[in-house]
PDB file of N, CA and C in Angstrom:
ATOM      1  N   UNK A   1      92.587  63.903 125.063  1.00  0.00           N
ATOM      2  CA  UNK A   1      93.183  64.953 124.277  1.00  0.00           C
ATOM      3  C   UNK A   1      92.171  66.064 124.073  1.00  0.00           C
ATOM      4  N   UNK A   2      92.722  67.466 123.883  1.00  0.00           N
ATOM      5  CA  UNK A   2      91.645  68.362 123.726  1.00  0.00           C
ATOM      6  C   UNK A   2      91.999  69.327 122.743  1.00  0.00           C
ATOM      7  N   UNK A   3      90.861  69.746 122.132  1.00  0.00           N
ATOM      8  CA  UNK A   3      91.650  70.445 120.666  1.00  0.00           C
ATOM      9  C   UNK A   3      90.945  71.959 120.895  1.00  0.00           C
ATOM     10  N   UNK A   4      91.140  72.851 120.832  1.00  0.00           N
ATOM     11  CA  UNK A   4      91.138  74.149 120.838  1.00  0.00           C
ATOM     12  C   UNK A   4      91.470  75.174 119.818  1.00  0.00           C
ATOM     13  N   UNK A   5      90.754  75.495 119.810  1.00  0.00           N
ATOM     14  CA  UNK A   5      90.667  76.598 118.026  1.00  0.00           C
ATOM     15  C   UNK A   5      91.661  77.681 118.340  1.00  0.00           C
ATOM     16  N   UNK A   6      92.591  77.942 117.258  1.00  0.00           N
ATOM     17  CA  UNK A   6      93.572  78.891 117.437  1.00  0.00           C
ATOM     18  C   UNK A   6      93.338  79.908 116.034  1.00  0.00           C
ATOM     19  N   UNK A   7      93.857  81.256 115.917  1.00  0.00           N
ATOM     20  CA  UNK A   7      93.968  82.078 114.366  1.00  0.00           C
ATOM     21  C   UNK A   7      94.359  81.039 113.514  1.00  0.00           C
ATOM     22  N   UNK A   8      94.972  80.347 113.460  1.00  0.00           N
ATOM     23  CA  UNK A   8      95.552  79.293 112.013  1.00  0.00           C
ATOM     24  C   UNK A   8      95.219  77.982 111.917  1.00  0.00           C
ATOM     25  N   UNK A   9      94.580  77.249 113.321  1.00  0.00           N
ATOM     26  CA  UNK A   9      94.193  75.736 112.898  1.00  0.00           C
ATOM     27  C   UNK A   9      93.791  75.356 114.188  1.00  0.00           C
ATOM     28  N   UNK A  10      94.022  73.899 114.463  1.00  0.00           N
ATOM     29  CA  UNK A  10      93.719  73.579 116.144  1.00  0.00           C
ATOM     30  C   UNK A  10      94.964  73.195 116.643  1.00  0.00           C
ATOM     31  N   UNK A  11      94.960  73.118 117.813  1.00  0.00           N
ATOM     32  CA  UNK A  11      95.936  72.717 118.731  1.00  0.00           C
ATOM     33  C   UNK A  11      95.294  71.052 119.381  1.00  0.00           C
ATOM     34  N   UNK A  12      96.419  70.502 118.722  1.00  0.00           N
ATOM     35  CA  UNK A  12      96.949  68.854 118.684  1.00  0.00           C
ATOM     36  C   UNK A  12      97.956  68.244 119.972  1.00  0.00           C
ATOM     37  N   UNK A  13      97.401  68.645 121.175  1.00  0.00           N
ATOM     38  CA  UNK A  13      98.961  67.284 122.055  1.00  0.00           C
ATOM     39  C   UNK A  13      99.458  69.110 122.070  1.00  0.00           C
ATOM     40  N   UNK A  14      98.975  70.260 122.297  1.00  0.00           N
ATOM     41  CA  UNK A  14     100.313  71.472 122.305  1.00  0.00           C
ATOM     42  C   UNK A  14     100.861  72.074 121.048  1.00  0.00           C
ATOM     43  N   UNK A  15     100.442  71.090 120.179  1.00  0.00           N
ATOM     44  CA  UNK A  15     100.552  71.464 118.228  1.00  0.00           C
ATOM     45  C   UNK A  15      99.922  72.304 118.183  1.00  0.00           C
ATOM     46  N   UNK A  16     100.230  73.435 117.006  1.00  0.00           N
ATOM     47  CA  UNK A  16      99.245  74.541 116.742  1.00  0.00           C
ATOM     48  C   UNK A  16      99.374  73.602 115.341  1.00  0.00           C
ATOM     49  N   UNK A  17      98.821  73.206 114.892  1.00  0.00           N
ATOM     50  CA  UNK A  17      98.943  71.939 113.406  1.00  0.00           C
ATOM     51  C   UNK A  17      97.872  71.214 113.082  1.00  0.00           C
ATOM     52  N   UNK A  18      97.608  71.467 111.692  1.00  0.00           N
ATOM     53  CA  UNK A  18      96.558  71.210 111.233  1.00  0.00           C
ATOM     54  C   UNK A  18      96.810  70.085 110.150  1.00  0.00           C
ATOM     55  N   UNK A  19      96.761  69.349 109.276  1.00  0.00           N
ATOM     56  CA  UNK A  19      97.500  68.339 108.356  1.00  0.00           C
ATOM     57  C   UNK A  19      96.269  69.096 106.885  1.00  0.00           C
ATOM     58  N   UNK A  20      97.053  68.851 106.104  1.00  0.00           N
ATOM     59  CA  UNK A  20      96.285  69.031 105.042  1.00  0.00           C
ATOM     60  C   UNK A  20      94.947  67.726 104.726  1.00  0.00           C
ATOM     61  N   UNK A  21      95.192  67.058 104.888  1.00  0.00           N
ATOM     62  CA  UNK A  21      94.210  66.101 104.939  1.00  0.00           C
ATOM     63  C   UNK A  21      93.410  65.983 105.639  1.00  0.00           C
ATOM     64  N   UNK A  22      93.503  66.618 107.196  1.00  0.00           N
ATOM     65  CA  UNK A  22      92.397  66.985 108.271  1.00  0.00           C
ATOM     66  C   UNK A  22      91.680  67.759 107.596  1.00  0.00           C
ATOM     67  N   UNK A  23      92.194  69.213 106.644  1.00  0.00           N
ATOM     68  CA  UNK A  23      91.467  70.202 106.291  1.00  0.00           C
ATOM     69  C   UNK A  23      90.122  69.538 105.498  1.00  0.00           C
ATOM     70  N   UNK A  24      90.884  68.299 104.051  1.00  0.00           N
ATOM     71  CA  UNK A  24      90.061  67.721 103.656  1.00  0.00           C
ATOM     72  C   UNK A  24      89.023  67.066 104.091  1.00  0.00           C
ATOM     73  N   UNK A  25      88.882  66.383 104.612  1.00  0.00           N
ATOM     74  CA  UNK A  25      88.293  65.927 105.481  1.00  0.00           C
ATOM     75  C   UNK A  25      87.008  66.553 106.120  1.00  0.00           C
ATOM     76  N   UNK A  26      87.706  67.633 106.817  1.00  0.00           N
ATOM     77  CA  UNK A  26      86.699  68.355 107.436  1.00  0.00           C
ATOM     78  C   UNK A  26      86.044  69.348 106.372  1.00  0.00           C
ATOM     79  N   UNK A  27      86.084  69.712 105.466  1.00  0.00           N
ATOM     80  CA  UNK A  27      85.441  69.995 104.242  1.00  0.00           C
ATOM     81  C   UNK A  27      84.695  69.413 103.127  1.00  0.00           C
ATOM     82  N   UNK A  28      83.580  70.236 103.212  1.00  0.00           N
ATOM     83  CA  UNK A  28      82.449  69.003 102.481  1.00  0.00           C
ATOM     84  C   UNK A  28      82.857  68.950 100.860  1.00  0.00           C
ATOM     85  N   UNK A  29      83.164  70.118 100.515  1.00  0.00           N
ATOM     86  CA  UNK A  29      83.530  69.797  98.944  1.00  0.00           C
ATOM     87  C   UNK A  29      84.714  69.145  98.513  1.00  0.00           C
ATOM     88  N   UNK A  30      85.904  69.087  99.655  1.00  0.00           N
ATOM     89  CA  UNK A  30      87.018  68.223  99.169  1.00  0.00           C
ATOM     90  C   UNK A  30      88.618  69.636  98.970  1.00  0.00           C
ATOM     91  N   UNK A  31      87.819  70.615  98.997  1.00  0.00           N
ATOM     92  CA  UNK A  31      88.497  71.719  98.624  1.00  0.00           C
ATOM     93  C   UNK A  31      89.446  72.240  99.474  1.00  0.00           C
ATOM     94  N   UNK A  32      90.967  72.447  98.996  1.00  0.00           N
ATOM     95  CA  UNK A  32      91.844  72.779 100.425  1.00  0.00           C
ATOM     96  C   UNK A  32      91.585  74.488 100.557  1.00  0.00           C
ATOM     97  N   UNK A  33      91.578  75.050 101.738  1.00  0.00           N
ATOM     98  CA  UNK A  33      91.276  76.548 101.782  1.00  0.00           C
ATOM     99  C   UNK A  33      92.445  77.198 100.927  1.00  0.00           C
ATOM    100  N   UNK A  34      92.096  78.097 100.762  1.00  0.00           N
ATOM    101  CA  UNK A  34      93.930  78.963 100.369  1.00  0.00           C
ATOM    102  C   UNK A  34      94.898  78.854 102.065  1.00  0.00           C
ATOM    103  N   UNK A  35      96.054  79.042 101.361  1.00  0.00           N
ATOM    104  CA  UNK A  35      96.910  79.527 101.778  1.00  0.00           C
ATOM    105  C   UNK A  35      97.048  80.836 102.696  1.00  0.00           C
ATOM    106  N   UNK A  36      96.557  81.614 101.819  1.00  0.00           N
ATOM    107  CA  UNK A  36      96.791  83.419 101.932  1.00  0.00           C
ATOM    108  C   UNK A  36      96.452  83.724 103.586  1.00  0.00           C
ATOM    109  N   UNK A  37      96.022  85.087 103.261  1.00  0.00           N
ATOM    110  CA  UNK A  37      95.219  85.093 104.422  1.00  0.00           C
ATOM    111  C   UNK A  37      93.874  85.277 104.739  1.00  0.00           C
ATOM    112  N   UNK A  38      93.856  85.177 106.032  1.00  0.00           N
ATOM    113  CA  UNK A  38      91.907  84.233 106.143  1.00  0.00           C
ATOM    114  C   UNK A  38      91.508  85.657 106.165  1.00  0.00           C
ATOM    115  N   UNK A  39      89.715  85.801 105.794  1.00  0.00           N
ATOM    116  CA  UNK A  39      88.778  86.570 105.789  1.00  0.00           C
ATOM    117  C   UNK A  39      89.215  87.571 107.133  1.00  0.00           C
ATOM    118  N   UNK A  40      88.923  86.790 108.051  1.00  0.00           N
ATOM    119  CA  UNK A  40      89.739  87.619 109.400  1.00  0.00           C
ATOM    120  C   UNK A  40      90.662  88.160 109.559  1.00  0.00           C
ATOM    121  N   UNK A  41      91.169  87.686 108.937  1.00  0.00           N
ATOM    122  CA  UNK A  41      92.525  88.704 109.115  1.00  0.00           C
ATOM    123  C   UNK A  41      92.337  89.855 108.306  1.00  0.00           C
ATOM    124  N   UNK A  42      91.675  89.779 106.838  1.00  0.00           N
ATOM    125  CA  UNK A  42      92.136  90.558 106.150  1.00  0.00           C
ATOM    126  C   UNK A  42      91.074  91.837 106.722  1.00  0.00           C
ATOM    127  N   UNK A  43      89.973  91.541 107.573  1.00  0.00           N
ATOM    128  CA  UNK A  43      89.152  92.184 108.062  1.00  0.00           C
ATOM    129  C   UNK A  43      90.144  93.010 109.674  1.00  0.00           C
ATOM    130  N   UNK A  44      90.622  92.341 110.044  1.00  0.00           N
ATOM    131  CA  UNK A  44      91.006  92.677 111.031  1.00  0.00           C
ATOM    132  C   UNK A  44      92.278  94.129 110.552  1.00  0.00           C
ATOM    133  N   UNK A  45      92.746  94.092 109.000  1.00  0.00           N
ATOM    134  CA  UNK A  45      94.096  94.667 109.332  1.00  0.00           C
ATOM    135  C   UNK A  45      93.395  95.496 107.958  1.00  0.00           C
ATOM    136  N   UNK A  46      91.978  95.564 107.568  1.00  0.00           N
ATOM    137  CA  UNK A  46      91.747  96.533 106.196  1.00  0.00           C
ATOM    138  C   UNK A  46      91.567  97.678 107.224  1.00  0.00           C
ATOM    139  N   UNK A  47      91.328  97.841 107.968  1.00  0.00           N
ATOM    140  CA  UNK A  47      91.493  99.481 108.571  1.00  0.00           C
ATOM    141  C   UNK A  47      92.155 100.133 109.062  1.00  0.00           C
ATOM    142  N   UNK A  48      93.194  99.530 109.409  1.00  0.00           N
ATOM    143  CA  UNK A  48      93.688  99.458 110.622  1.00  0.00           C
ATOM    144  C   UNK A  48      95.464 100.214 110.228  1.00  0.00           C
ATOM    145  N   UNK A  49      95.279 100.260 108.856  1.00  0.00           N
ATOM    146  CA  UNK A  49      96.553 100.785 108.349  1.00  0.00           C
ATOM    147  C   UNK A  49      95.931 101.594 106.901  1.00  0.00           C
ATOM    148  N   UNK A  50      96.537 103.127 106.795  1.00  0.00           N
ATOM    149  CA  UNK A  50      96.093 103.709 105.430  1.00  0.00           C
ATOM    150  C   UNK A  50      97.265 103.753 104.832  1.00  0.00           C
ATOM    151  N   UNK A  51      97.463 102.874 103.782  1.00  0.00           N
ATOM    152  CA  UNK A  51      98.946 103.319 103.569  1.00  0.00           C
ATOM    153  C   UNK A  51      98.656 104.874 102.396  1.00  0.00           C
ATOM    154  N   UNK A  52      98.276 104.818 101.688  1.00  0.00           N
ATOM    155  CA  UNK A  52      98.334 106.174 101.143  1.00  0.00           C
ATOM    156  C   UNK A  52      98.751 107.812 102.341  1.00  0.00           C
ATOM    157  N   UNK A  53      97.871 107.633 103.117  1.00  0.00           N
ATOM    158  CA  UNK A  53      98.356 108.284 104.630  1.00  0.00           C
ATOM    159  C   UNK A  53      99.593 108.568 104.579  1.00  0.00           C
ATOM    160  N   UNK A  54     100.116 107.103 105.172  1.00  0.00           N
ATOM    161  CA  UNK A  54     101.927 107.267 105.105  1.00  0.00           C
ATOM    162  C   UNK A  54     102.568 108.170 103.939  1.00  0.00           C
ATOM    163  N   UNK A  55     102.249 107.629 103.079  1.00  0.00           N
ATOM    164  CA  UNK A  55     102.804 107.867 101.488  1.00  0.00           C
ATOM    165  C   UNK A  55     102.884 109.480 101.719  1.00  0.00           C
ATOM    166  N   UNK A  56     101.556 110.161 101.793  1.00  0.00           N
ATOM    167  CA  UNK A  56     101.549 111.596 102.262  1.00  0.00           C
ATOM    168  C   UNK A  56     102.629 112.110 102.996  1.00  0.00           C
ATOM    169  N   UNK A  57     102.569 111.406 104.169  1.00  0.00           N
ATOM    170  CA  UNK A  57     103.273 112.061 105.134  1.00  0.00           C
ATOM    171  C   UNK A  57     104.390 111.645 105.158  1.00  0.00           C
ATOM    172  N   UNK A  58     105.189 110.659 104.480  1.00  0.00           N
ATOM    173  CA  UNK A  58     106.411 110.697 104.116  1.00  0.00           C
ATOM    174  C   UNK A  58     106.740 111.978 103.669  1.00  0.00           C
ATOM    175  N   UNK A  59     106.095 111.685 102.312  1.00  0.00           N
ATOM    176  CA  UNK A  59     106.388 113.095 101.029  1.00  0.00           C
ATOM    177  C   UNK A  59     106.043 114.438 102.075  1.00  0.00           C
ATOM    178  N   UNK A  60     105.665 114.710 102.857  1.00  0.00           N
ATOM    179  CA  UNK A  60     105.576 116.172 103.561  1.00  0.00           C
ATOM    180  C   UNK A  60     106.869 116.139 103.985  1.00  0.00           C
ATOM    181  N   UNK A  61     107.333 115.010 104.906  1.00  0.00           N
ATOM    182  CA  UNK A  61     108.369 114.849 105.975  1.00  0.00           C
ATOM    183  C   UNK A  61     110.020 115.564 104.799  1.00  0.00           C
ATOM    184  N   UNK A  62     109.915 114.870 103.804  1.00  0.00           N
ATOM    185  CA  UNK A  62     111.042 114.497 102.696  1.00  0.00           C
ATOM    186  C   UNK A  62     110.801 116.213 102.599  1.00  0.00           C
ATOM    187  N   UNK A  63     109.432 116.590 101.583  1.00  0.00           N
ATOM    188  CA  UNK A  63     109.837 118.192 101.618  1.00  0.00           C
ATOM    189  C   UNK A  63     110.157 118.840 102.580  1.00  0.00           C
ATOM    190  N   UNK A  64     109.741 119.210 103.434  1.00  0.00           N
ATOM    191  CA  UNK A  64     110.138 119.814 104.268  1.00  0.00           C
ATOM    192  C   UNK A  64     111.739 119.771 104.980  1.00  0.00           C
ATOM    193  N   UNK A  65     111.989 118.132 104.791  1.00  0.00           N
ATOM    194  CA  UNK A  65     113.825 118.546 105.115  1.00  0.00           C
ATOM    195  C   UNK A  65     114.446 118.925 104.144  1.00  0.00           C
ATOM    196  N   UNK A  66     113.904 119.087 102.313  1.00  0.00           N
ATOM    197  CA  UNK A  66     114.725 119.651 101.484  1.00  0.00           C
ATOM    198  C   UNK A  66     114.787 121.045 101.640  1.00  0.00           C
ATOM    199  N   UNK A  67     112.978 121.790 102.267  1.00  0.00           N
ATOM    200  CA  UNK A  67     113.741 123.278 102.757  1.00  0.00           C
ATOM    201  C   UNK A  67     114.409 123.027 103.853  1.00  0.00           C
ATOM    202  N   UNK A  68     114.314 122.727 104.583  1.00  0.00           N
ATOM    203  CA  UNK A  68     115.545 123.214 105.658  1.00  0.00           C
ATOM    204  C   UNK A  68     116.720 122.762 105.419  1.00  0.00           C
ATOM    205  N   UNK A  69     117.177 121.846 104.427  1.00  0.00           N
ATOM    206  CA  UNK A  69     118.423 121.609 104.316  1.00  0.00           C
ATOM    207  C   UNK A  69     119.005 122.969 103.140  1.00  0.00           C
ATOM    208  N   UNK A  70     118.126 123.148 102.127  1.00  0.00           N
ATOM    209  CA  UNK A  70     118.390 124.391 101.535  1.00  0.00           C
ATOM    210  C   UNK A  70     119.324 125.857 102.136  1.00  0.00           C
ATOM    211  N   UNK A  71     118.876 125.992 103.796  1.00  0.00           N
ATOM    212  CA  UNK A  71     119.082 126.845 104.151  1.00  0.00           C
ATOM    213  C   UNK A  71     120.901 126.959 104.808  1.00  0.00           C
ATOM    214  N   UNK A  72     121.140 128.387 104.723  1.00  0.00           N
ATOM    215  CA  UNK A  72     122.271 128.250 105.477  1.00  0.00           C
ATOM    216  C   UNK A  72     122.080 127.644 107.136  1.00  0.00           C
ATOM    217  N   UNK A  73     123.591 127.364 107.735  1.00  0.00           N
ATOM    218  CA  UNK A  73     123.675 127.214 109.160  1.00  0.00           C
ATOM    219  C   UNK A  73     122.378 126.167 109.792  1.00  0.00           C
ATOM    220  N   UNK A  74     121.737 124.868 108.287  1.00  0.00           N
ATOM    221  CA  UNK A  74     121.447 123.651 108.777  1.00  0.00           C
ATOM    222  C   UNK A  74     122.649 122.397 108.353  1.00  0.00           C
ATOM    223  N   UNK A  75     122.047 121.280 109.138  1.00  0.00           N
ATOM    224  CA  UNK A  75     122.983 120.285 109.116  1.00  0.00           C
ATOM    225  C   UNK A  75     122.144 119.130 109.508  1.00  0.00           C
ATOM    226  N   UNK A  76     122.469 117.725 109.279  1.00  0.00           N
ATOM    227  CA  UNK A  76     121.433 117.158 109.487  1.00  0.00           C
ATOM    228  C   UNK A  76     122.118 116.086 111.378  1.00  0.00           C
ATOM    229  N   UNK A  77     120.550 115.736 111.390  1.00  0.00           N
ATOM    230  CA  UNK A  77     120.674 114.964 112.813  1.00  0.00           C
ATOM    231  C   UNK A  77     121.332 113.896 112.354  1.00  0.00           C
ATOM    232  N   UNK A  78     122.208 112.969 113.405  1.00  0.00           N
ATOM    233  CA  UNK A  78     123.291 112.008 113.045  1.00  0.00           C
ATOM    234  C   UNK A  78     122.490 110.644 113.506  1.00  0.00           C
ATOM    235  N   UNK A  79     121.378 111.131 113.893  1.00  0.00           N
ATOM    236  CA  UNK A  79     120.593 110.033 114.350  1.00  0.00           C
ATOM    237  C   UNK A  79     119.318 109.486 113.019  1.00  0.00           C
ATOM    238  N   UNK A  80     118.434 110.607 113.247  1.00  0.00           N
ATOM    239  CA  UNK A  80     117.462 110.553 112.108  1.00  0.00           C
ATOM    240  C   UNK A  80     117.495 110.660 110.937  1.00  0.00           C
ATOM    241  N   UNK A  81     118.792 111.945 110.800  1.00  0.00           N
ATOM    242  CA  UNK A  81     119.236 112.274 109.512  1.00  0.00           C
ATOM    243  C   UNK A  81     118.414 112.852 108.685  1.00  0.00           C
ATOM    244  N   UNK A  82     117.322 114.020 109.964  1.00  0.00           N
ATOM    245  CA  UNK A  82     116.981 114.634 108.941  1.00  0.00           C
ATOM    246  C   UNK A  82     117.324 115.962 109.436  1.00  0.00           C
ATOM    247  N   UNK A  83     117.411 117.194 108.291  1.00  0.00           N
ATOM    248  CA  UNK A  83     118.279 118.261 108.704  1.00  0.00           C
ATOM    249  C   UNK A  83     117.189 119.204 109.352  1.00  0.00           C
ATOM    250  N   UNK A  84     117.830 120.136 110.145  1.00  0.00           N
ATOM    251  CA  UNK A  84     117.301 121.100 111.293  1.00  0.00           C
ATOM    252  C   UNK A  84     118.309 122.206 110.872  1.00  0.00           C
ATOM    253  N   UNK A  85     117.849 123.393 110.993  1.00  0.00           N
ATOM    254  CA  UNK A  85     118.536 124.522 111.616  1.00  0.00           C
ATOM    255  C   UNK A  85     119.603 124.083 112.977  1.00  0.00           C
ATOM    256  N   UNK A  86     120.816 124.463 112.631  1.00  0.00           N
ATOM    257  CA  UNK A  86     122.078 124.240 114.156  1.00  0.00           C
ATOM    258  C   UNK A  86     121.543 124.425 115.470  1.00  0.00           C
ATOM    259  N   UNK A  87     120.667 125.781 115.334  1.00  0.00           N
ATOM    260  CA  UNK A  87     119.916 126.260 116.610  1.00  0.00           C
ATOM    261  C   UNK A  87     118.784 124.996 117.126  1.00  0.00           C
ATOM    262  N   UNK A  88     118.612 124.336 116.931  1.00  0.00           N
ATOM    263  CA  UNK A  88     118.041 123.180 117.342  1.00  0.00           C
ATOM    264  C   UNK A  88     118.432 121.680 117.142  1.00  0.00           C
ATOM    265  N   UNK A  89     119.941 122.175 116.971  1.00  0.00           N
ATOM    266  CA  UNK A  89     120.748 120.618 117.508  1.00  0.00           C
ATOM    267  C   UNK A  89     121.612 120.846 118.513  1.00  0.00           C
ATOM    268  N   UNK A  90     122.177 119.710 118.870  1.00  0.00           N
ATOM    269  CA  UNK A  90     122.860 119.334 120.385  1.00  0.00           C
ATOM    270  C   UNK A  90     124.132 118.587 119.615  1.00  0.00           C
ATOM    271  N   UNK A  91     125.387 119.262 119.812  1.00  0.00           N
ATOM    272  CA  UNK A  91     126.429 118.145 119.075  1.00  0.00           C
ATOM    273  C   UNK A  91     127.068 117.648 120.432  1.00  0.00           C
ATOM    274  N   UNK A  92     127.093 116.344 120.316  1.00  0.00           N
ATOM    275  CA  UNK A  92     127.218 114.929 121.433  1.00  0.00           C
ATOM    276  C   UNK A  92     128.871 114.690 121.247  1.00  0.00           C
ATOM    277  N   UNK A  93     129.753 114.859 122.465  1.00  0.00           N
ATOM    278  CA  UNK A  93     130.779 113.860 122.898  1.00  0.00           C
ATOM    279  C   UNK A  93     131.099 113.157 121.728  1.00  0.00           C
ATOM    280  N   UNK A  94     130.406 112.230 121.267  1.00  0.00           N
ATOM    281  CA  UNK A  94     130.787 111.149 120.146  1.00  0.00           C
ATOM    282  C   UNK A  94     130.818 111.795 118.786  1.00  0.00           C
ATOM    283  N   UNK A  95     130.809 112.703 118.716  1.00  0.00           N
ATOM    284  CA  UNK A  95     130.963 113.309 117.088  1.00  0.00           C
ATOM    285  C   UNK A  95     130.011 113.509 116.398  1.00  0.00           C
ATOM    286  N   UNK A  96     128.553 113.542 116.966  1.00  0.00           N
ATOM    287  CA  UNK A  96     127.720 113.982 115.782  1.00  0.00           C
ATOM    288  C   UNK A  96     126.759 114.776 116.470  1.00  0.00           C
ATOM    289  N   UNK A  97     125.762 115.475 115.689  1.00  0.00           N
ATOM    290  CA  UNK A  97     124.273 116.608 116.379  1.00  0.00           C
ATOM    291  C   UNK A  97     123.877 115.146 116.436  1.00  0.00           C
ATOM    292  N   UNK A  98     122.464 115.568 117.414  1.00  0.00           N
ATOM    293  CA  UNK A  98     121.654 115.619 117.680  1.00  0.00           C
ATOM    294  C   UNK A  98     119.616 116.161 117.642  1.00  0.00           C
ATOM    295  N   UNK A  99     118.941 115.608 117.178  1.00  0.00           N
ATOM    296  CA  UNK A  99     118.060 116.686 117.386  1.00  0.00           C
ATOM    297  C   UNK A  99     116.935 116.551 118.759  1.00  0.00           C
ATOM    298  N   UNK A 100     115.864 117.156 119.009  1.00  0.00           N
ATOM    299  CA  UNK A 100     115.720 116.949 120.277  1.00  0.00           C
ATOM    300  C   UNK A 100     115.023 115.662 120.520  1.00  0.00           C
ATOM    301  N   UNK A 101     114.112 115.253 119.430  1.00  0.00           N
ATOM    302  CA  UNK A 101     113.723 114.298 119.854  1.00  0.00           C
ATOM    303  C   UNK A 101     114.515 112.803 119.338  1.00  0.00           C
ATOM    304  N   UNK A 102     116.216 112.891 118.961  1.00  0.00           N
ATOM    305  CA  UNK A 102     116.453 111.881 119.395  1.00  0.00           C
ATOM    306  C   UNK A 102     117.667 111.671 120.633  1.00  0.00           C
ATOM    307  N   UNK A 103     118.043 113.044 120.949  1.00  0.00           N
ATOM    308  CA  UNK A 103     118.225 113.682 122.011  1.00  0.00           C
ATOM    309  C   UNK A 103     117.762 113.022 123.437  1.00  0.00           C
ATOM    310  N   UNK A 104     116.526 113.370 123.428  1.00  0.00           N
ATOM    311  CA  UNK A 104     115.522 112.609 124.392  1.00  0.00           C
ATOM    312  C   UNK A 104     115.358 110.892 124.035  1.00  0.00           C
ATOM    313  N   UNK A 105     115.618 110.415 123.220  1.00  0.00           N
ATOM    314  CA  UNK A 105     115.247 109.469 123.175  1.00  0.00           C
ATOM    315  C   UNK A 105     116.654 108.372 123.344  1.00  0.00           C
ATOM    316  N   UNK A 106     117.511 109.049 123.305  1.00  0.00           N
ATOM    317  CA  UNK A 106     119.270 108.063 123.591  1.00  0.00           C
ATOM    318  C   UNK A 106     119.830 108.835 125.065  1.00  0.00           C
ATOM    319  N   UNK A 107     119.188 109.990 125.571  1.00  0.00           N
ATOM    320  CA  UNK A 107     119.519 109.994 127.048  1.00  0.00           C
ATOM    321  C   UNK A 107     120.935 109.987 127.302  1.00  0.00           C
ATOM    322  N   UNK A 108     121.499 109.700 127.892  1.00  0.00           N
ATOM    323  CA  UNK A 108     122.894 109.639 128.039  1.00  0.00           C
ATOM    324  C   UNK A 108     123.782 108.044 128.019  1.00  0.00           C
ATOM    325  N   UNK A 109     122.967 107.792 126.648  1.00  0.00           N
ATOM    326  CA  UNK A 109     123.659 106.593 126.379  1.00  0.00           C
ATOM    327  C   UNK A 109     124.407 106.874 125.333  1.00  0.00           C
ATOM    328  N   UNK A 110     125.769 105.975 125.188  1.00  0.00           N
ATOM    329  CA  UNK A 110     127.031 106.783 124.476  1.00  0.00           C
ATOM    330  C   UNK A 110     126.432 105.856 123.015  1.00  0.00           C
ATOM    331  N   UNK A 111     127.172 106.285 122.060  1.00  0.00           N
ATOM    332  CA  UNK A 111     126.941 105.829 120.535  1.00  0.00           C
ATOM    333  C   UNK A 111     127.938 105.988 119.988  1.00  0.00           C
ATOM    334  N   UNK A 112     128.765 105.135 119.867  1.00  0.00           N
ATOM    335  CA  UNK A 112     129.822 104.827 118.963  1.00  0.00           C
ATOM    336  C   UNK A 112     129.341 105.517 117.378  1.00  0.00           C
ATOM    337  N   UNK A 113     130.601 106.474 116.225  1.00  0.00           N
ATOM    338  CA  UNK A 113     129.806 106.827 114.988  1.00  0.00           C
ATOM    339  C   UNK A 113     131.340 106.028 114.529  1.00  0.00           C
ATOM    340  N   UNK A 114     131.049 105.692 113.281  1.00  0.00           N
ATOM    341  CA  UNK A 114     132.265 105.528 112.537  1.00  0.00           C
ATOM    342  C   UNK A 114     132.647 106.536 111.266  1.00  0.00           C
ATOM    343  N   UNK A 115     131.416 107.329 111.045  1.00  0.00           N
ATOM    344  CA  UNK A 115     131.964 108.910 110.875  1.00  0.00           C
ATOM    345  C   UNK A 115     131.406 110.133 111.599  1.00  0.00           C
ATOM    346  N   UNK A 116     132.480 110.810 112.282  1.00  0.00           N
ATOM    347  CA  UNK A 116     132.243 111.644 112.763  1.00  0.00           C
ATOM    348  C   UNK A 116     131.710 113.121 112.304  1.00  0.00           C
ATOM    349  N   UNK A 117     130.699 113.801 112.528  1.00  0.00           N
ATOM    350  CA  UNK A 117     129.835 115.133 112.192  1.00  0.00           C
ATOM    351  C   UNK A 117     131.599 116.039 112.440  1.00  0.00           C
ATOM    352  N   UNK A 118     131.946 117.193 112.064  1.00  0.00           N
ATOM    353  CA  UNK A 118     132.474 118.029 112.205  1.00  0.00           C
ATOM    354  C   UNK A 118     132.140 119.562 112.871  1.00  0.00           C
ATOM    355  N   UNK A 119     131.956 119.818 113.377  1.00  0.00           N
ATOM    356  CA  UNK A 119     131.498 120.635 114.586  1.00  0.00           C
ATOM    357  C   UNK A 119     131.122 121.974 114.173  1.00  0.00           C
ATOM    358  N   UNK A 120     130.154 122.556 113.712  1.00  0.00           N
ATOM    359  CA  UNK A 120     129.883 123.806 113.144  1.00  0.00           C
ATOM    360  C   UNK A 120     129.574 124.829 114.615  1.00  0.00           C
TER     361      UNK A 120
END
């Protein structure tokens, strides 16, 4: 049999499984580790995401579609749902705009709406 170190324990017979009592065992004070997550990980994923960042750039994203929804002759994308000026939507066969980048990103694949945009 051969045991091989994996992110969460060893591998047993193809088991990724560790028994709580192995842990004991193999620990000199008797002490079971936490649960949570390991040192590594938390090292691996503290940089690697800013959430305040997001938070920002949500809140830019959000203002910015309240001006443009403010304005006359916008409407919002039926995809993203966030609003654009008309002059930079595409209204689709199936009843709703478009904007370009989700436009580009559904190609000429059809999309069923179960409410339809009304055609400005």
């Amino acid at each position: 049999m051969s045991n091989h170190s994996i992110d969460r324990g060893t591998v047993h017979n193809g088991n990724a499984f560790i028994s709580r009592r192995e842990m004991r065992a193999n620990n000199s004070t008797g002490v079971l580790p936490s649960l949570g997550i390991s040192s590594a990980e938390r090292r691996a994923t503290s940089g690697a995401f800013d959430f305040e960042q997001m938070v920002q750039s949500l809140h830019d994203l959000f203002e910015h579609d309240r001006q443009i929804a403010s304005q006359p002759n916008a409407t919002r994308c039926g995809i993203c749902y966030l609003h654009f000026p008309l002059s930079e939507l595409q209204y689709r066969d199936e009843g709703f705009y478009t904007c370009s980048g989700c436009s580009q990103a559904l190609g000429h694949q059809d999309v069923p709406m179960l409410h339809k945009q009304q055609k400005l």
